[in-house]
PDB file of N, CA and C in Angstrom:
ATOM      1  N   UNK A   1      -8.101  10.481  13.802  1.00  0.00           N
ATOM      2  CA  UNK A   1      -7.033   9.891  13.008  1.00  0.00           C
ATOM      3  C   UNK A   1      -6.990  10.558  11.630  1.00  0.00           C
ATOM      4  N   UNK A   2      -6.021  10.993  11.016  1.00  0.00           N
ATOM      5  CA  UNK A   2      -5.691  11.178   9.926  1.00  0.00           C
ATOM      6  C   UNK A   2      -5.546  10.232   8.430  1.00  0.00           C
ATOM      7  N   UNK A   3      -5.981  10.567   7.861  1.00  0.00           N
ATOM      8  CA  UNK A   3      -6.512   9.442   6.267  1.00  0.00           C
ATOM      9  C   UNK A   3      -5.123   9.742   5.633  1.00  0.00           C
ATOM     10  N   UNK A   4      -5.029   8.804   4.270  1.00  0.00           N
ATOM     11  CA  UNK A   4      -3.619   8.661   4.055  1.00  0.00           C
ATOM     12  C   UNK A   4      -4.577   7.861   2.479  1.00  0.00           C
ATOM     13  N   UNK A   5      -4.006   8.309   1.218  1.00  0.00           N
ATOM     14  CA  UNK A   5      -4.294   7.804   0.052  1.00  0.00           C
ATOM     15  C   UNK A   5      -3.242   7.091  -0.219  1.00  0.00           C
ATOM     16  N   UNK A   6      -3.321   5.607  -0.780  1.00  0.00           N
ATOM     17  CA  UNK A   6      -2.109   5.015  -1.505  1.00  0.00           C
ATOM     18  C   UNK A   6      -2.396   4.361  -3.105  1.00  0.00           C
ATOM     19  N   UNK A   7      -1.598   4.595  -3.672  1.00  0.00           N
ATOM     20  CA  UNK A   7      -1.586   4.069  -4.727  1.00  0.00           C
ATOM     21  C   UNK A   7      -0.854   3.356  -5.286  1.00  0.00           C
ATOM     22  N   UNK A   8      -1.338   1.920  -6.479  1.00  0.00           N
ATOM     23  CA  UNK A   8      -0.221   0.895  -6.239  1.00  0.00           C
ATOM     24  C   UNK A   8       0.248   1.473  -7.732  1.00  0.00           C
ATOM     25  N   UNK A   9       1.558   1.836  -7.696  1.00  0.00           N
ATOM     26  CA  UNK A   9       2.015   2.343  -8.521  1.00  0.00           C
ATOM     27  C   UNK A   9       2.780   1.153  -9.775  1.00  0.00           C
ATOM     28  N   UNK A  10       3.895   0.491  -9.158  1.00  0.00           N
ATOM     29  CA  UNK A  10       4.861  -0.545 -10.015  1.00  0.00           C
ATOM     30  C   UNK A  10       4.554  -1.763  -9.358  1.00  0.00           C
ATOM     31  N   UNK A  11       4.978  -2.460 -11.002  1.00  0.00           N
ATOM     32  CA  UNK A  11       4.493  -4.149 -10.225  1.00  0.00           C
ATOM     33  C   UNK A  11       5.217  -5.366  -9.587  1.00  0.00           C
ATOM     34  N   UNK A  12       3.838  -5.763  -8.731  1.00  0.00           N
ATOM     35  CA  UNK A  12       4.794  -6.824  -8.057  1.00  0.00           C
ATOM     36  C   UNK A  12       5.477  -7.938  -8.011  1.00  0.00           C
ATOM     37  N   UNK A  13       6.115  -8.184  -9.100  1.00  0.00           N
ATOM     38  CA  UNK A  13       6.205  -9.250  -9.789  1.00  0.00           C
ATOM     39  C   UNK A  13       7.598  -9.073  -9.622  1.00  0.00           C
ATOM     40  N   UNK A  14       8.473  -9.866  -9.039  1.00  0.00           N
ATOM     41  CA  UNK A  14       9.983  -9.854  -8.754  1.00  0.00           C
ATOM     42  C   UNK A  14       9.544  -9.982  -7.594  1.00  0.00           C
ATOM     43  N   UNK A  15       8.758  -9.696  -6.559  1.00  0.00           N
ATOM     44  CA  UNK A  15       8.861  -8.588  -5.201  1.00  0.00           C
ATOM     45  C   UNK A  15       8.543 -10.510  -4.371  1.00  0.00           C
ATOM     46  N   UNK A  16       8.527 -10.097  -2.985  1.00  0.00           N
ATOM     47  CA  UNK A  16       8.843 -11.548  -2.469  1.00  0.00           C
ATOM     48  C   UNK A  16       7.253 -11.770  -1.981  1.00  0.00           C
ATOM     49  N   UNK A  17       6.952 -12.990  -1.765  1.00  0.00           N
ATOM     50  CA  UNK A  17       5.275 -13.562  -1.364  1.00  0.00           C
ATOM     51  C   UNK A  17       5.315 -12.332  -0.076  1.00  0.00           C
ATOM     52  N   UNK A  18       5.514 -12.249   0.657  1.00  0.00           N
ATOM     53  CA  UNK A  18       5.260 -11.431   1.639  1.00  0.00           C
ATOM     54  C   UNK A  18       4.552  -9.771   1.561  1.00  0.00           C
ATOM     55  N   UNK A  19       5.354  -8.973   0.255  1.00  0.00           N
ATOM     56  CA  UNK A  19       5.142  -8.223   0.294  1.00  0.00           C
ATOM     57  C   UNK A  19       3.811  -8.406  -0.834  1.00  0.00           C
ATOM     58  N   UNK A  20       3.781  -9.126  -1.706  1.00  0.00           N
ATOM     59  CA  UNK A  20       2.388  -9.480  -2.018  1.00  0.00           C
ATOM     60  C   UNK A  20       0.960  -9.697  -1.308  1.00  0.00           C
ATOM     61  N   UNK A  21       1.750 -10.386   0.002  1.00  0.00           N
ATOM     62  CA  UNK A  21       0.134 -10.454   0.284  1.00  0.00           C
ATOM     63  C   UNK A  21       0.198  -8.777   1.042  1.00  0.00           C
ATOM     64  N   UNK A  22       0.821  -8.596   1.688  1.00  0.00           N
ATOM     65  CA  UNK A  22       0.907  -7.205   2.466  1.00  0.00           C
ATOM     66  C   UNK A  22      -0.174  -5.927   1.101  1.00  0.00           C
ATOM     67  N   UNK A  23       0.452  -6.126  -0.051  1.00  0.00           N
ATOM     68  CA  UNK A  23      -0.337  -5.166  -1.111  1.00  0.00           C
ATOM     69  C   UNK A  23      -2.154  -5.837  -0.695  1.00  0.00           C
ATOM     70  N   UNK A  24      -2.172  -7.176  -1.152  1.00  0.00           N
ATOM     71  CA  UNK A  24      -3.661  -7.427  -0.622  1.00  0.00           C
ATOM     72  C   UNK A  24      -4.330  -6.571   0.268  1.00  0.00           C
ATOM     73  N   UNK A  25      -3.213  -6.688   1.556  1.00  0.00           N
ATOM     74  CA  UNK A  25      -4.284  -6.937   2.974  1.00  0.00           C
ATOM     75  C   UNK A  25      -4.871  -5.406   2.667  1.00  0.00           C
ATOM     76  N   UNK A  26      -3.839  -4.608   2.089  1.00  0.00           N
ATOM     77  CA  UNK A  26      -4.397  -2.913   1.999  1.00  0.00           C
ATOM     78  C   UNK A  26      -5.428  -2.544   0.922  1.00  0.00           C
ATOM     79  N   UNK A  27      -5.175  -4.254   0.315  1.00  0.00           N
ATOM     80  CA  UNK A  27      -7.042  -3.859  -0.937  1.00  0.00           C
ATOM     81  C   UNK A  27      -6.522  -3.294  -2.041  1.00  0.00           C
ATOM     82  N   UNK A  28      -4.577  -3.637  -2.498  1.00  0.00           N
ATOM     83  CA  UNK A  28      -4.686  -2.868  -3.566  1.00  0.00           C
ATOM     84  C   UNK A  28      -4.253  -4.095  -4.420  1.00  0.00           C
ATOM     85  N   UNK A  29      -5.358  -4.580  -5.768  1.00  0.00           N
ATOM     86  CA  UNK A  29      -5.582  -5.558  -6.447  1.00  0.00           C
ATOM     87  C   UNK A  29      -4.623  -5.243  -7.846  1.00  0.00           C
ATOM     88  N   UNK A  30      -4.714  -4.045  -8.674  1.00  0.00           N
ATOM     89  CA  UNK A  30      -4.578  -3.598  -9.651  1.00  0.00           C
ATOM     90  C   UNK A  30      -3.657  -2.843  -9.909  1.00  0.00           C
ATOM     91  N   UNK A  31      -2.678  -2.734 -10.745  1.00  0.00           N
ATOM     92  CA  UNK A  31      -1.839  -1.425 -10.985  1.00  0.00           C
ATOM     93  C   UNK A  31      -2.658  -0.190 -11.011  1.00  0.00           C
ATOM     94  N   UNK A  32      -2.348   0.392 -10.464  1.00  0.00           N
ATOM     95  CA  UNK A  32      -3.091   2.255 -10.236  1.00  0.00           C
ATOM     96  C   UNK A  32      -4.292   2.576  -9.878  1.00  0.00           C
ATOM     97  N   UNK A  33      -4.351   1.153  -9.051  1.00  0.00           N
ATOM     98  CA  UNK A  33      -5.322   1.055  -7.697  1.00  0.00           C
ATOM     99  C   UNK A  33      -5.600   2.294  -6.767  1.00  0.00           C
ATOM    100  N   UNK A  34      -5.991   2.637  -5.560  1.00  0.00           N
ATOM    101  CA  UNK A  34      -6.526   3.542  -4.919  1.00  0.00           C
ATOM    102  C   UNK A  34      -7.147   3.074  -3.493  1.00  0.00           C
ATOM    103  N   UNK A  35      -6.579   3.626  -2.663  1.00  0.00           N
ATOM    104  CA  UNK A  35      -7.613   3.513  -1.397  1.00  0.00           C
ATOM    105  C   UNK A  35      -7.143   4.762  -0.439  1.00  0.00           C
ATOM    106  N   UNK A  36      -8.333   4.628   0.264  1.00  0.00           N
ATOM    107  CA  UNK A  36      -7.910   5.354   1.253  1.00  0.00           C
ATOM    108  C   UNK A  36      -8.317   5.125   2.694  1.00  0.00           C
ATOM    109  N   UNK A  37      -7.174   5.048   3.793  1.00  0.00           N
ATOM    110  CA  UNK A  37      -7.077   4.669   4.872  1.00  0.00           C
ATOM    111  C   UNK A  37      -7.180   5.205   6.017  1.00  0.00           C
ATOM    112  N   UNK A  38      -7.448   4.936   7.077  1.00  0.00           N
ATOM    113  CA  UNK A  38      -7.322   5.197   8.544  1.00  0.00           C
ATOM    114  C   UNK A  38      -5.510   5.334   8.771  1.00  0.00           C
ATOM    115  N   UNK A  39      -4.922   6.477   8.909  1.00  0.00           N
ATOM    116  CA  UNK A  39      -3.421   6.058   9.159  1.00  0.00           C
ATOM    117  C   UNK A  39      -2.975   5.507  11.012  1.00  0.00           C
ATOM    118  N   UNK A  40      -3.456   4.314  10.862  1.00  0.00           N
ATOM    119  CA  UNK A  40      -2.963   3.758  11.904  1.00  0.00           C
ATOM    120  C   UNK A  40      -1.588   3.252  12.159  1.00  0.00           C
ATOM    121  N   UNK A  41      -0.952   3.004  13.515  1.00  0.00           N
ATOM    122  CA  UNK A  41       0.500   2.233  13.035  1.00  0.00           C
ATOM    123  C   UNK A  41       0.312   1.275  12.238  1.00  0.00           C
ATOM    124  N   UNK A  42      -0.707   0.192  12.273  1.00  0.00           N
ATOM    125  CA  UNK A  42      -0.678  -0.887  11.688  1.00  0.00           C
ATOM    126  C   UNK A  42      -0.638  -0.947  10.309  1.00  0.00           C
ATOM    127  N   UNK A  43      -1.290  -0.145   9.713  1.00  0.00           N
ATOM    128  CA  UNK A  43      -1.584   0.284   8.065  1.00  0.00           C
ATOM    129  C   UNK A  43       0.014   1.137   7.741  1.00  0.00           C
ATOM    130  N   UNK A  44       0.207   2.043   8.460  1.00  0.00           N
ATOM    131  CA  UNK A  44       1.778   2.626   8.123  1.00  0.00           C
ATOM    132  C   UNK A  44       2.997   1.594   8.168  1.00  0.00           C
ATOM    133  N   UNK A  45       3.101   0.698   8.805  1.00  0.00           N
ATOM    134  CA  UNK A  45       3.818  -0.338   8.717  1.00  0.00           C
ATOM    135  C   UNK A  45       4.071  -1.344   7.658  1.00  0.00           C
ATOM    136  N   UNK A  46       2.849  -1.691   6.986  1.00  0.00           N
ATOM    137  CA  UNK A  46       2.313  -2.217   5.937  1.00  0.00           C
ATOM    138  C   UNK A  46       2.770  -0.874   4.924  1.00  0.00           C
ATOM    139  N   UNK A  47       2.374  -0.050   4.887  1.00  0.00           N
ATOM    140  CA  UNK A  47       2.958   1.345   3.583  1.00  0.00           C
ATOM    141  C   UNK A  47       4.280   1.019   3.811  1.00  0.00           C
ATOM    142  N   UNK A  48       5.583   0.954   4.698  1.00  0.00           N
ATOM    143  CA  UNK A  48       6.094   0.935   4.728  1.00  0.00           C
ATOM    144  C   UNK A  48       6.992  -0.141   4.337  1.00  0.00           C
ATOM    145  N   UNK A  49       6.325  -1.676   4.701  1.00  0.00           N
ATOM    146  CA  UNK A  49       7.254  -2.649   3.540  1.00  0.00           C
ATOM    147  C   UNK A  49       7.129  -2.859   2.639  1.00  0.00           C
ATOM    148  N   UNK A  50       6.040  -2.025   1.444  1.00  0.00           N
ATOM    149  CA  UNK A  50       5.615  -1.835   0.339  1.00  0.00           C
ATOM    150  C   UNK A  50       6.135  -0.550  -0.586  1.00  0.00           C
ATOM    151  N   UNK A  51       6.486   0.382   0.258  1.00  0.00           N
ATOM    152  CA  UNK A  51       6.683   1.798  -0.172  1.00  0.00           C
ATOM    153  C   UNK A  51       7.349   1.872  -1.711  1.00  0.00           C
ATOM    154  N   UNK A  52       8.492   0.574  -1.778  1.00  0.00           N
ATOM    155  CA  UNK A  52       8.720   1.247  -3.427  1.00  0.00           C
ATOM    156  C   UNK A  52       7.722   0.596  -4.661  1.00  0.00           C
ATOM    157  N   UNK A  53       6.524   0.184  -3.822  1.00  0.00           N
ATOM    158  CA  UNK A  53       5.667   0.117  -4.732  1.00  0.00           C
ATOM    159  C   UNK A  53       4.474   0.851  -5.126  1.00  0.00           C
ATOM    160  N   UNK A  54       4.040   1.380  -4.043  1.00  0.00           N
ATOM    161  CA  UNK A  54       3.315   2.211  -4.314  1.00  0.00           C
ATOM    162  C   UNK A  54       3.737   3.787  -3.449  1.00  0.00           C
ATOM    163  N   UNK A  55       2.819   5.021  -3.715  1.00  0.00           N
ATOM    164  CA  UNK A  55       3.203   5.808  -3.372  1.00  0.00           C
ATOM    165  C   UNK A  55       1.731   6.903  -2.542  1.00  0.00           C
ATOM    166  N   UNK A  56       2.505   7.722  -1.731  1.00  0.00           N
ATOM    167  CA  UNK A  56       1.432   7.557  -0.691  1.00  0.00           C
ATOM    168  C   UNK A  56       1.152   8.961  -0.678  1.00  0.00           C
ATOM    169  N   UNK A  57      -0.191   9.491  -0.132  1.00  0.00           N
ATOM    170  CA  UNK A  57      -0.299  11.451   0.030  1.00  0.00           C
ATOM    171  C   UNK A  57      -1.208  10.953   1.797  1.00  0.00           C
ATOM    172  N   UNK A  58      -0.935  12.493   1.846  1.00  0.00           N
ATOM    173  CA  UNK A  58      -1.917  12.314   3.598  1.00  0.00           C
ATOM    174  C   UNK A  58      -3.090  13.150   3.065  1.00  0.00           C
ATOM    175  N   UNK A  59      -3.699  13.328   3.485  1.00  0.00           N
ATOM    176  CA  UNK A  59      -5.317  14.167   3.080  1.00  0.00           C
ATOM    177  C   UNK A  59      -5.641  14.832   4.447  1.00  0.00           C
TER     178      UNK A  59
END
């Protein structure tokens, strides 16, 4: 599997409970947070209803 860095870029504050917890489940707590992932569908799905919040590289 291929790794995938995300970073939580802008905040979530406007954004709806959903996509809040979705930032959680991926562990990103902080503005200009950091992780890096397993790119599974499940995790890309999650990048994906988050995307204009944070921003993503593949490694």
């Amino acid at each position: 599997m291929t790794k995938i860095r995300i970073k939580y870029t802008k905040s979530k504050i406007g954004s709806t409970e959903r996509q809040k917890r979705t930032l959680q489940a991926l562990g990103l707590r902080k503005l200009n947070s950091t992780r890096e992932l397993e790119a599974t569908p499940q995790i890309l799905g999650m990048v994906k209803k988050v995307s204009h919040l944070i921003t993503v590289e593949e490694l």
